[in-house]
Protein backbone atom coordinates (compact mmCIF):
# COMPACT_ATOMS: atom_id res chain seq x y z
CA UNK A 1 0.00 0.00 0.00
CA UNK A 2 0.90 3.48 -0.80
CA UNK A 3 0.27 6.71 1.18
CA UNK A 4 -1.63 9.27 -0.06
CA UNK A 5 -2.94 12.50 0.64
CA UNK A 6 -5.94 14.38 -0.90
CA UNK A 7 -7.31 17.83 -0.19
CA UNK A 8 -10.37 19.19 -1.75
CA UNK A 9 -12.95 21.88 -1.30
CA UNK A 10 -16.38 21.92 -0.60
CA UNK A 11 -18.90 25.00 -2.07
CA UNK A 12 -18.90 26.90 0.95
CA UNK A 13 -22.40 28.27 0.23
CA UNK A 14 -23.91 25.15 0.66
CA UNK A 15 -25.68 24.30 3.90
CA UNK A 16 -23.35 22.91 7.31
CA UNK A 17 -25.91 19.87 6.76
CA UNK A 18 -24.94 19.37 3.05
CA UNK A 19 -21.38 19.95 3.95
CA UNK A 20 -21.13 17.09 6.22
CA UNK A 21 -22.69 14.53 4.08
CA UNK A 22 -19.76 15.34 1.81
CA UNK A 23 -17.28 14.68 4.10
CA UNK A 24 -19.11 11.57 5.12
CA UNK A 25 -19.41 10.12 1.82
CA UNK A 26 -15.51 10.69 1.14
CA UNK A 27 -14.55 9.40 4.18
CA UNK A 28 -16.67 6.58 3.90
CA UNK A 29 -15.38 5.47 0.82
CA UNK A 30 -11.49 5.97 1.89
CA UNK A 31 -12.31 3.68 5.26
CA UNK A 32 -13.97 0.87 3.19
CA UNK A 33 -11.26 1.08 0.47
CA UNK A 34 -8.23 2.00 1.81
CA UNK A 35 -6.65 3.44 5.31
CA UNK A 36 -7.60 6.62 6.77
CA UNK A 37 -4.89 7.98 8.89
CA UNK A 38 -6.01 11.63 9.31
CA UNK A 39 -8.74 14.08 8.17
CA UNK A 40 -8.36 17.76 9.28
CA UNK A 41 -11.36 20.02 8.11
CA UNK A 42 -10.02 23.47 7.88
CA UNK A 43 -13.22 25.09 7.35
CA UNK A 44 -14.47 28.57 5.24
CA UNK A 45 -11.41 29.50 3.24
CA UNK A 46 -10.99 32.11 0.54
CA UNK A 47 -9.83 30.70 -2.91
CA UNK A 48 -6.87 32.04 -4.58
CA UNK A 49 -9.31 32.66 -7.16
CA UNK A 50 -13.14 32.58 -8.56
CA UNK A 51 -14.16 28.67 -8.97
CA UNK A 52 -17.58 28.81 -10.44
CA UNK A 53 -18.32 32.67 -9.83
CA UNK A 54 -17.20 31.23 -5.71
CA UNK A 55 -14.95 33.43 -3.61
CA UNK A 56 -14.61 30.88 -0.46
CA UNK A 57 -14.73 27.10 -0.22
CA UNK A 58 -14.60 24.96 2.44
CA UNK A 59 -11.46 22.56 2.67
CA UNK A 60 -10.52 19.21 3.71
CA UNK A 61 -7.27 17.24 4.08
CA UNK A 62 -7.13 13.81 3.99
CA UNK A 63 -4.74 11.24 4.38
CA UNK A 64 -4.39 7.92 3.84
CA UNK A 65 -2.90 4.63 2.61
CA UNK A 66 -4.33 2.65 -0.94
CA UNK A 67 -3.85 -0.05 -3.38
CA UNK A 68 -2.67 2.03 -6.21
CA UNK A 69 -5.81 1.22 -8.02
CA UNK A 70 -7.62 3.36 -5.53
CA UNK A 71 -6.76 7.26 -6.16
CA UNK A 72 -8.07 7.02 -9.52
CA UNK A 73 -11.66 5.72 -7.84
CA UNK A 74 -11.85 8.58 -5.54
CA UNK A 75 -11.11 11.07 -8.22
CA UNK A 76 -13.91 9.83 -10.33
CA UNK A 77 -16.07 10.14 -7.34
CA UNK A 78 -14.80 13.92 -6.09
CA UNK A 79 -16.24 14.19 -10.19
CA UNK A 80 -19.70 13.04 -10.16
CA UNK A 81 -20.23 14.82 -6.29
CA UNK A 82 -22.18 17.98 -6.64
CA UNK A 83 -20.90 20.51 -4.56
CA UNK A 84 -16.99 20.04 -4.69
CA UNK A 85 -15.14 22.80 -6.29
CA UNK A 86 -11.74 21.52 -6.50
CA UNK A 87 -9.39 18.63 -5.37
CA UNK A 88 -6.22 17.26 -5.35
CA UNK A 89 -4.70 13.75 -5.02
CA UNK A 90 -0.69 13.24 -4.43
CA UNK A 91 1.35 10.64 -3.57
CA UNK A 92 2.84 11.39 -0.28
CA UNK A 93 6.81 10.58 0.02
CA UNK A 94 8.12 9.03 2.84
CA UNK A 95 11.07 10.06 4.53
């Protein structure tokens, strides 16, 4: 397994509610498919520019360990999830 880490942002107009089912979902399917290790929420955020006429997002960091198979899952589901901006998946190195 690999370690990974993943950050992406949520449209921070969207409801606390709505917010947290995101989070859920994404975390769900990292614990079922792979290792979480650590999930910070950093909350209401201004973007270093407009994403979808949006000045502030809400942003998550994940990481976690995966079959390499597994990254490309996740970004096809950060895809098809209405209400996330942006997000990024990188290989973390290890030291």
């Amino acid at each position: 397994m690999k370690k990974y880490e993943t950050i992406f942002v949520i449209n921070a107009l969207l409801e606390d509610e709505r917010i947290q089912e995101i989070i859920a979902i994404v975390k769900n399917l990292i614990e079922s498919s792979a290792q979480l290790e650590k999930l910070e929420e950093w909350g209401k955020k201004r973007l270093a520019y407009e994403v979808n006429k949006q000045k502030e997002g809400y942003y998550v960091l994940v990481h976690f360990s995966a079959e390499p198979e597994f990254p490309a899952e996740l970004e096809r589901i950060y895809k098809i999830t209405e209400g996330i901006l942006k997000y990024l998946i990188v290989k973390r190195e290890e030291k």
